[in-house]
N, C-alpha and C. Protein backbone atom coordinates (compact mmCIF):
# COMPACT_ATOMS: atom_id res chain seq x y z
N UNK A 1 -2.25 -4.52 -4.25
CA UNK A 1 -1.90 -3.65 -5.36
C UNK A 1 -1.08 -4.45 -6.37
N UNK A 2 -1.28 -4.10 -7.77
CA UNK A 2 -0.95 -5.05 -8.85
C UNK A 2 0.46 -4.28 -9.03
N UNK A 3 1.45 -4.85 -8.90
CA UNK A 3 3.28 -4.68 -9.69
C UNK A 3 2.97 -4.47 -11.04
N UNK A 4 3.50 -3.19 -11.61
CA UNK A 4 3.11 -2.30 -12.55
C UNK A 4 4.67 -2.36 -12.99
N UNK A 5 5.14 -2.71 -14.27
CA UNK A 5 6.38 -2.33 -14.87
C UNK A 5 7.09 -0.85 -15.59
N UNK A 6 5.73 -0.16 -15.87
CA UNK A 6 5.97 0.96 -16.27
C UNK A 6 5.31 1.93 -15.45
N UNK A 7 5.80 3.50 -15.66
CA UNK A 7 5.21 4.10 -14.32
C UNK A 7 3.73 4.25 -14.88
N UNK A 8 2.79 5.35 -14.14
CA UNK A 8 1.61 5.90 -14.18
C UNK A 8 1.72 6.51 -15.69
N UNK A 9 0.72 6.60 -16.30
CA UNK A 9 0.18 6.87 -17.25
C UNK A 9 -0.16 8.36 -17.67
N UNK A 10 -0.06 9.28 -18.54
CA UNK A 10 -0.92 10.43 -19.22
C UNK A 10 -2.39 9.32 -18.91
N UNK A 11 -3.54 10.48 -18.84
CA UNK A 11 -4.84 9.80 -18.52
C UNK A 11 -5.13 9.43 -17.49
N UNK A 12 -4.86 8.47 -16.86
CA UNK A 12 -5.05 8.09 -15.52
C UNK A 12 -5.38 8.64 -14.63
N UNK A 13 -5.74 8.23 -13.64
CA UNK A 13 -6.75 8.84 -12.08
C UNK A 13 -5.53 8.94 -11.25
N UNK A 14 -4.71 10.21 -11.14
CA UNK A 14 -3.57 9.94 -9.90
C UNK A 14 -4.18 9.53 -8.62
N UNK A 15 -3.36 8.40 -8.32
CA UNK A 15 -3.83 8.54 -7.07
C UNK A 15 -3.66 9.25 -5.50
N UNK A 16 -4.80 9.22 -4.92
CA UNK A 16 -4.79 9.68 -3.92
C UNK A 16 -3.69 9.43 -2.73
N UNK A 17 -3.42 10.79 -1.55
CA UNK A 17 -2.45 10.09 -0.31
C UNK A 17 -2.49 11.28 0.20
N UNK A 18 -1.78 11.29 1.44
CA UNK A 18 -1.98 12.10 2.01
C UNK A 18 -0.47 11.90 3.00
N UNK A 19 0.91 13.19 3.10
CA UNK A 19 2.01 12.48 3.19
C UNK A 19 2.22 13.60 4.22
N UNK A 20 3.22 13.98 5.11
CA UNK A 20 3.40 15.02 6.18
C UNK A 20 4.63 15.79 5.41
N UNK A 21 4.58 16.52 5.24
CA UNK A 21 5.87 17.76 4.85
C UNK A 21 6.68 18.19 6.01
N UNK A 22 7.78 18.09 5.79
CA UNK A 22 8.87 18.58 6.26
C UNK A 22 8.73 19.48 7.87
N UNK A 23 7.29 20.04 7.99
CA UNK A 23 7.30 20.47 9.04
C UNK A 23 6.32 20.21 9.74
N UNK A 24 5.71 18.64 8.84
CA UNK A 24 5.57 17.96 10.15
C UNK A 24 3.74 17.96 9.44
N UNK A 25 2.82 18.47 8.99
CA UNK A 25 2.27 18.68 8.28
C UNK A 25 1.38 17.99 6.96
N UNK A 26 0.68 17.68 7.28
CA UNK A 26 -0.55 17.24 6.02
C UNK A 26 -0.31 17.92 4.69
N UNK A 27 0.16 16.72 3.66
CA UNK A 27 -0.21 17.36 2.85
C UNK A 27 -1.34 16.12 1.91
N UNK A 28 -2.14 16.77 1.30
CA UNK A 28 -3.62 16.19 1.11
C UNK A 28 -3.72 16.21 -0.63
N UNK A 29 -3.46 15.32 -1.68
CA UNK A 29 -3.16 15.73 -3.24
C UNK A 29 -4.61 16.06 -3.55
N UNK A 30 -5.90 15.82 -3.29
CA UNK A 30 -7.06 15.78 -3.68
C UNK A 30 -7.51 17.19 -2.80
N UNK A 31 -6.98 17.39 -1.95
CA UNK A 31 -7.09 19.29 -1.17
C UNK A 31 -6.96 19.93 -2.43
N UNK A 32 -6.03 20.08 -3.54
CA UNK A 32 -5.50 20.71 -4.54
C UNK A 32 -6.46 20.60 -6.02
N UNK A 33 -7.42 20.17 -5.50
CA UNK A 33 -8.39 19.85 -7.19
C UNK A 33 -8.28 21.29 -7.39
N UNK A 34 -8.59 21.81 -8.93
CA UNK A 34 -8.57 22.88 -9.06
C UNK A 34 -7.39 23.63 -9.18
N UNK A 35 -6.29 22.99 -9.01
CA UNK A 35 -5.04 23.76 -9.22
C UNK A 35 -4.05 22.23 -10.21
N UNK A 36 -3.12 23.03 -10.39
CA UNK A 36 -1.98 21.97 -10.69
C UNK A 36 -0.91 21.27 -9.89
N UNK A 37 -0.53 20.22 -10.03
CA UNK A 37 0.13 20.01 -8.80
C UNK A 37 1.11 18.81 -8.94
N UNK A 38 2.72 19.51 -9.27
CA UNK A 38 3.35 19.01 -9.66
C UNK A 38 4.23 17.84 -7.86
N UNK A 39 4.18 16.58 -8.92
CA UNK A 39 5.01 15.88 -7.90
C UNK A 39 6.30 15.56 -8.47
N UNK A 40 7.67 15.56 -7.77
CA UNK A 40 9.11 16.08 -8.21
C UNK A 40 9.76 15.17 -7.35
N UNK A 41 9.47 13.52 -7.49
CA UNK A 41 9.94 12.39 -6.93
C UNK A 41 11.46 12.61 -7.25
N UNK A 42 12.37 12.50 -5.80
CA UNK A 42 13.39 12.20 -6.30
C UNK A 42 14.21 11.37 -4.80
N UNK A 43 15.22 10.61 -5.24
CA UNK A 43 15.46 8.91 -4.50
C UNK A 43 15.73 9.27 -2.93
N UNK A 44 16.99 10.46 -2.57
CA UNK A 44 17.05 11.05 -0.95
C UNK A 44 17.54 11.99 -1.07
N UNK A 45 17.25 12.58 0.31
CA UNK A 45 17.59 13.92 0.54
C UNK A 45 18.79 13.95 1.12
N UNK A 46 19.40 15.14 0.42
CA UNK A 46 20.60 16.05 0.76
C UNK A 46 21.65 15.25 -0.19
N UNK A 47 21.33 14.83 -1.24
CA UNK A 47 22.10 14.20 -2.35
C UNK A 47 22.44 15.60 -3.18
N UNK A 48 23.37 15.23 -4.08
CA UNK A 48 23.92 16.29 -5.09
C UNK A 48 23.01 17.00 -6.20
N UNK A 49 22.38 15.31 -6.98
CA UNK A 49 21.22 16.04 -7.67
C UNK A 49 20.08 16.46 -7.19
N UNK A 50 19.48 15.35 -6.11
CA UNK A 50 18.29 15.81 -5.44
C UNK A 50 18.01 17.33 -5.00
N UNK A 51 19.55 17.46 -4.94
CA UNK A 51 19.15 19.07 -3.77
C UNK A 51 18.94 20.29 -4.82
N UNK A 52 19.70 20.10 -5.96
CA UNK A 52 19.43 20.37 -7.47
C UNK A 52 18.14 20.98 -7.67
N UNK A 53 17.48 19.65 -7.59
CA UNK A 53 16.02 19.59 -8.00
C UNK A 53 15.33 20.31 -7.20
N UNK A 54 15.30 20.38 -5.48
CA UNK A 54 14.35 20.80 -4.98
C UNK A 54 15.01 22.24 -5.20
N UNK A 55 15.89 22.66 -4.67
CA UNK A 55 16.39 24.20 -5.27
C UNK A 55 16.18 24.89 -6.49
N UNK A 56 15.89 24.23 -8.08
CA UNK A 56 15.19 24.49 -8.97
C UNK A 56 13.40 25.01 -8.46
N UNK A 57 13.38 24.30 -7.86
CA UNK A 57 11.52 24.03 -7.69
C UNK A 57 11.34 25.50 -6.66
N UNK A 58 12.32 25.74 -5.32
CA UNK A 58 12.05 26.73 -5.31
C UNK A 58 12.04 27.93 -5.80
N UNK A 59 13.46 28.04 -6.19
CA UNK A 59 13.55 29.40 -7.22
C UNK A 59 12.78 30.00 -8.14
N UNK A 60 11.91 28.72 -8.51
CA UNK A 60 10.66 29.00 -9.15
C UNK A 60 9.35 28.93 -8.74
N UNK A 61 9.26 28.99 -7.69
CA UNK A 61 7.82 28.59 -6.64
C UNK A 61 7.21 30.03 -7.47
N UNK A 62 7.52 30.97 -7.51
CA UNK A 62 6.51 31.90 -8.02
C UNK A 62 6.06 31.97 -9.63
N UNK A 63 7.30 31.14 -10.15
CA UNK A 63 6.08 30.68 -11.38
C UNK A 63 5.25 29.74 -11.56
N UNK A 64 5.49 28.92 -10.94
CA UNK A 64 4.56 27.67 -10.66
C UNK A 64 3.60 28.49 -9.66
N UNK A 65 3.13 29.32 -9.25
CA UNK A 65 2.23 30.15 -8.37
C UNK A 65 0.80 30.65 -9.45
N UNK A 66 2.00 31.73 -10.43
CA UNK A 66 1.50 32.11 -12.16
C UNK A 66 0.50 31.21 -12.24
N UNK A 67 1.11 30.14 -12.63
CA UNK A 67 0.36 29.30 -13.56
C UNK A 67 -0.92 28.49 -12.86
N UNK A 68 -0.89 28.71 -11.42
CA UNK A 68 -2.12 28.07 -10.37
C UNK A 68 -1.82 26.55 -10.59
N UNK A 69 -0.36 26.52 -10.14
CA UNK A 69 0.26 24.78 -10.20
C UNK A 69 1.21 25.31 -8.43
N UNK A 70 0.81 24.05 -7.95
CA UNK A 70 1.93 24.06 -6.66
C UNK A 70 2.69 22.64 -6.71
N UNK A 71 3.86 23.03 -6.62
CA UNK A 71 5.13 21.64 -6.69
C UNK A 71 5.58 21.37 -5.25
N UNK A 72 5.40 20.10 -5.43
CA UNK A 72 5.74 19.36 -4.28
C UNK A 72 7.24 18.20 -4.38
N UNK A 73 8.01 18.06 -3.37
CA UNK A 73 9.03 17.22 -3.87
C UNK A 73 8.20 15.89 -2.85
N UNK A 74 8.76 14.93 -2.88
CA UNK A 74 8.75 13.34 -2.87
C UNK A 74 9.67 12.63 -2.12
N UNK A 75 9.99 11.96 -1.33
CA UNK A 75 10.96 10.86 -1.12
C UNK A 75 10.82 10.30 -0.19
N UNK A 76 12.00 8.84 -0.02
CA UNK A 76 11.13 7.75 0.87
C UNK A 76 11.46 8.39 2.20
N UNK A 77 12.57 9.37 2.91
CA UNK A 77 13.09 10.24 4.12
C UNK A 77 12.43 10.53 4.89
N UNK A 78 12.74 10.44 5.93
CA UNK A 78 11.99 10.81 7.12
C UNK A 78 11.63 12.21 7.41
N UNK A 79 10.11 12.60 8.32
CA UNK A 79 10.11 14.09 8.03
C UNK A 79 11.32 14.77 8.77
N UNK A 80 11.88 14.15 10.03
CA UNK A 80 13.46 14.35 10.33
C UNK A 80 14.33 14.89 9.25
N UNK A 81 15.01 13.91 8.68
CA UNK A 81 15.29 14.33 7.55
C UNK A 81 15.14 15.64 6.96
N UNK A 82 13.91 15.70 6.22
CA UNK A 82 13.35 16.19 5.31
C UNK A 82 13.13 17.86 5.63
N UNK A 83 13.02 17.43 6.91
CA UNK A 83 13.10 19.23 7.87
C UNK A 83 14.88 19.61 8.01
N UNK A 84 15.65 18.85 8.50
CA UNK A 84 17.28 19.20 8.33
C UNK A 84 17.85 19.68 6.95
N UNK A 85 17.13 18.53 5.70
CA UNK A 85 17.20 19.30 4.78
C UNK A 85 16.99 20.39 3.75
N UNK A 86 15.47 20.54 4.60
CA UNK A 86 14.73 21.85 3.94
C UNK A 86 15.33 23.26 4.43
N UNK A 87 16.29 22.75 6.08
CA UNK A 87 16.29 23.95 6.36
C UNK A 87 17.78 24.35 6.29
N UNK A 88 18.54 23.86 5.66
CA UNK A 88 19.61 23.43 5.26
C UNK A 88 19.53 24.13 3.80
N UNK A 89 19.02 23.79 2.99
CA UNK A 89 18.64 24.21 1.48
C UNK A 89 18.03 25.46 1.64
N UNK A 90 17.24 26.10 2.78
CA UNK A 90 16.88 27.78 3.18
C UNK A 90 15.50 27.69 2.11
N UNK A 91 14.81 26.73 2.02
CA UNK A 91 13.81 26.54 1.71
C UNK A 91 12.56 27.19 2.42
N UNK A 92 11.74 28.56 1.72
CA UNK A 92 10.68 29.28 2.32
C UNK A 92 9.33 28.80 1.70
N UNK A 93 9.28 28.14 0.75
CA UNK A 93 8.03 28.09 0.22
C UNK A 93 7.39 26.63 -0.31
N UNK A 94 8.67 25.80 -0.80
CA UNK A 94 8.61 24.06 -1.30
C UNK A 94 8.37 23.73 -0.46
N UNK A 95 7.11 22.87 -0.27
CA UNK A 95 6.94 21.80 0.70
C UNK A 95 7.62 20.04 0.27
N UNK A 96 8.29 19.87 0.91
CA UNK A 96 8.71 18.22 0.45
C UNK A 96 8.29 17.27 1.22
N UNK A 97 8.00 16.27 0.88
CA UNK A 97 7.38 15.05 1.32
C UNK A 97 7.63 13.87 1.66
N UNK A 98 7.28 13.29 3.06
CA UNK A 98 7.97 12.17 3.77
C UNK A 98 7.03 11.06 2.71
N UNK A 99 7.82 9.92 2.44
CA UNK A 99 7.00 8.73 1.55
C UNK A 99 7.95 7.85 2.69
N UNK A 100 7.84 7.83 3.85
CA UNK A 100 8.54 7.24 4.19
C UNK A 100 7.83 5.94 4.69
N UNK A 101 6.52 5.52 5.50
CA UNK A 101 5.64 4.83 6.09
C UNK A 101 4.38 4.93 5.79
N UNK A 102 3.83 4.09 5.37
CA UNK A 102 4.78 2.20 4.74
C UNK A 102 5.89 3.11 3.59
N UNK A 103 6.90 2.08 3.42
CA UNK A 103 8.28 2.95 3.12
C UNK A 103 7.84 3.19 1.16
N UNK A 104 7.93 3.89 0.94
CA UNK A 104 7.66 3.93 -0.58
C UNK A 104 6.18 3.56 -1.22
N UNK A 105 5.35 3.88 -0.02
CA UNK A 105 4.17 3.77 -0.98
C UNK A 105 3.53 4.42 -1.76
N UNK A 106 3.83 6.15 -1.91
CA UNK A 106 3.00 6.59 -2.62
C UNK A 106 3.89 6.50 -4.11
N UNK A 107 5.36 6.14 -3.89
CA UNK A 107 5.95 5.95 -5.13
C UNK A 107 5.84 4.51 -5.49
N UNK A 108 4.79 3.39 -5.10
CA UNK A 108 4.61 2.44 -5.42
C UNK A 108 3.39 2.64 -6.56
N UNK A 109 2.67 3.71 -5.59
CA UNK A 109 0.86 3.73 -6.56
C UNK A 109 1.29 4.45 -7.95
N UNK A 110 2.62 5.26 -7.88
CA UNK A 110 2.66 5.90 -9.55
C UNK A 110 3.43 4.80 -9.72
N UNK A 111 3.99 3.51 -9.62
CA UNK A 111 4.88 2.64 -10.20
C UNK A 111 6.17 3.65 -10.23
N UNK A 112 6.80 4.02 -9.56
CA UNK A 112 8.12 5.22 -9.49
C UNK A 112 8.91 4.18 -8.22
N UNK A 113 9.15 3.41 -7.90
CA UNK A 113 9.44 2.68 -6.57
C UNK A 113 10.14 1.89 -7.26
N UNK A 114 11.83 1.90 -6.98
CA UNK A 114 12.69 0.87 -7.14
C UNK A 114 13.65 0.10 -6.31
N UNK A 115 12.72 -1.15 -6.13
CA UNK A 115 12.88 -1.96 -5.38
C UNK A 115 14.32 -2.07 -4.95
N UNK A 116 15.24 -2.76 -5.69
CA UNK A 116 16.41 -2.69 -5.44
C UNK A 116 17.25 -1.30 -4.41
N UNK A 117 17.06 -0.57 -4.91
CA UNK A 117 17.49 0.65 -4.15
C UNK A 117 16.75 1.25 -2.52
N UNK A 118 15.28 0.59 -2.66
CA UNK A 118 14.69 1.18 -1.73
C UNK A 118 14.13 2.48 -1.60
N UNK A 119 14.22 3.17 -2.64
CA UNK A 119 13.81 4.61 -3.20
C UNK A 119 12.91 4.94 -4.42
N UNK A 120 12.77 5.54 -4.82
CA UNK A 120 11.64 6.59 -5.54
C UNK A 120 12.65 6.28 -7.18
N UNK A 121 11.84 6.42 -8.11
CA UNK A 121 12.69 6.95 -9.67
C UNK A 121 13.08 8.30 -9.35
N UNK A 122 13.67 9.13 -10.14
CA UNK A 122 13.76 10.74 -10.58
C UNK A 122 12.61 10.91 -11.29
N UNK A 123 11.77 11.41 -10.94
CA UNK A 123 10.55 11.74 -11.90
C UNK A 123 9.97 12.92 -11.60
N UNK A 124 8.77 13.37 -12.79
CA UNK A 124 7.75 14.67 -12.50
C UNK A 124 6.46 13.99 -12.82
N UNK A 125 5.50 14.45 -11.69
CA UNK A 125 4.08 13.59 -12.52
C UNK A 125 3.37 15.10 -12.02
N UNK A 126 2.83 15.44 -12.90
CA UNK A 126 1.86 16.41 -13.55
C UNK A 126 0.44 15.96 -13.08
N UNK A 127 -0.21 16.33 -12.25
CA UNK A 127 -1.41 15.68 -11.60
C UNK A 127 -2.47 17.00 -12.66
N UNK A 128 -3.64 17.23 -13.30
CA UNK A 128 -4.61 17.91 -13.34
C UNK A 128 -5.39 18.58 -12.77
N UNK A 129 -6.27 19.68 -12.77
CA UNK A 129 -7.26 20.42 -12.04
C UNK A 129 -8.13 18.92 -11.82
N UNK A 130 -8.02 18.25 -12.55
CA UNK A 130 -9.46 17.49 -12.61
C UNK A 130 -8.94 16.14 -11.44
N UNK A 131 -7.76 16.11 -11.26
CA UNK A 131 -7.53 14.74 -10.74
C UNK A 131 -6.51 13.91 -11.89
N UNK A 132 -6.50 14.02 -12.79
CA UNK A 132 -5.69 13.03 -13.63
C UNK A 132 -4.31 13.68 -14.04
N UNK A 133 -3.43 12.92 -14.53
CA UNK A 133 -2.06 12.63 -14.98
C UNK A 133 -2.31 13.33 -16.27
N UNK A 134 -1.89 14.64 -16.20
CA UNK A 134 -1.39 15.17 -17.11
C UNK A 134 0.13 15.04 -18.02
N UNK A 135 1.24 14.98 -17.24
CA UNK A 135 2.18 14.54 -17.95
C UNK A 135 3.41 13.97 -16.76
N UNK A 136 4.06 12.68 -17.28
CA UNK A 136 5.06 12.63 -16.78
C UNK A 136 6.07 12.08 -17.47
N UNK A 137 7.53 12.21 -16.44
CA UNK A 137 8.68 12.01 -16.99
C UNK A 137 9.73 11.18 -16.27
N UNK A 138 10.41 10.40 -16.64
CA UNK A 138 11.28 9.85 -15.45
C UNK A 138 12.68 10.15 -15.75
N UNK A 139 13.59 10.66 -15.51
CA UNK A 139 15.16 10.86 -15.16
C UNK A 139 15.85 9.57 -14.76
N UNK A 140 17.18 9.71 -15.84
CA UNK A 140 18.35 9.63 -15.03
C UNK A 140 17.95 9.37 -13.44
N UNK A 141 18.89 8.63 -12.78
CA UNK A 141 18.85 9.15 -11.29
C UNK A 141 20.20 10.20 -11.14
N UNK A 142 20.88 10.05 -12.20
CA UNK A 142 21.89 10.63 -11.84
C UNK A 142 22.26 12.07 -12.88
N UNK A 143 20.95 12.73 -13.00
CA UNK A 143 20.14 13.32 -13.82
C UNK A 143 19.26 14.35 -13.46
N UNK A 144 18.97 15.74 -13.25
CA UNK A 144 18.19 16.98 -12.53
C UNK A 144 17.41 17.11 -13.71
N UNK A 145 15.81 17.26 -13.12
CA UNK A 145 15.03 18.12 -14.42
C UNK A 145 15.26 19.23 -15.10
N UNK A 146 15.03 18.88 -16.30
CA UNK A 146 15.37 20.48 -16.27
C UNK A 146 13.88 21.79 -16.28
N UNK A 147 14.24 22.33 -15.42
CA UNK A 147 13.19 23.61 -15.17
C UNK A 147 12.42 24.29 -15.80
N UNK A 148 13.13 24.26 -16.77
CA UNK A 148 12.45 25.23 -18.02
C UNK A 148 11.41 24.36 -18.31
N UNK A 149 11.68 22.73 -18.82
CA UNK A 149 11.03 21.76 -19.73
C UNK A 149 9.85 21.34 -18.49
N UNK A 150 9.92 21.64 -17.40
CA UNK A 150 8.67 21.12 -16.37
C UNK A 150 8.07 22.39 -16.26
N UNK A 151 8.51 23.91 -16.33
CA UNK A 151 7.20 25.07 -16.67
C UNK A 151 6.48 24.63 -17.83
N UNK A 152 7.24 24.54 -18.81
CA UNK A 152 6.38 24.49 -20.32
C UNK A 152 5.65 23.57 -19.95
N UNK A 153 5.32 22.33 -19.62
CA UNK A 153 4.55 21.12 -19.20
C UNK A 153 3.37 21.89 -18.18
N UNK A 154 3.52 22.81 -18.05
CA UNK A 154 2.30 23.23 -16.65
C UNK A 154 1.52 24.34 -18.17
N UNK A 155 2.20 25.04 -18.83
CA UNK A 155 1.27 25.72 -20.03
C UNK A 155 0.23 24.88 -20.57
């Protein structure tokens, strides 16, 4: 795989993976053609902003439902982890995602992978019905999306 300086692209073919959620669980990005399907990379779990973010994402799981978009969170954490913290956060509906093995690869294929740290950017990548990169954004790490500005992006 070619070292990419900037992340994934508007246009582009997201790519494919297939990562276990929090309870252990397949989750499949190309299962989802036909819908929208937000990915909500952010560096680890049970951080201040991170938890931010995924707690935004649920509170709104039913508008992202509306709009026939399902959001997924991201990070390099173990599904260990990722289950202590989902269930910790009282999370019923966000599925979040182990990127843990090989450690950061699916945040390598959007170029979101920073080396130094060993973790993910803060980002949103907007995947299409069709398969492609509809829109993305990268954060601050020390920085929460804001909610409102990632619905309008699914209109």
């Amino acid at each position: 795989m070619v070292e990419r300086s900037t992340p994934i692209a508007v246009g582009e073919a997201a790519p494919n993976f297939t990562l276990k959620d929090q309870h252990g669980e397949d989750f499949k990005l190309s299962a989802h053609r036909g819908k929208l399907v937000l990915l909500s990379f952010h560096p680890l779990a049970a951080t201040g902003v991170c938890t931010e973010q995924m707690k935004a994402l649920e509170a709104h799981f039913n508008d992202f439902t509306a709009l026939n978009a399902v959001p997924v969170g991201i990070s390099v954490d173990a599904v260990p982890a990722k289950k202590l913290w989902a269930d910790d956060m009282k999370l019923k509906n966000l599925r979040i995602l182990s990127d843990f093995w090989p450690h950061g690869e699916v945040a390598r294929q959007y170029s979101l992978f920073r080396e130094a740290a060993g973790t993910s950017q803060r980002a949103n990548v907007l995947v299409g019905w069709d398969g492609t990169v509809r829109w993305v954004k990268v954060y601050e790490i020390s920085t929460a999306p804001d909610i409102d500005e990632v619905i309008a992006n699914l209109k």
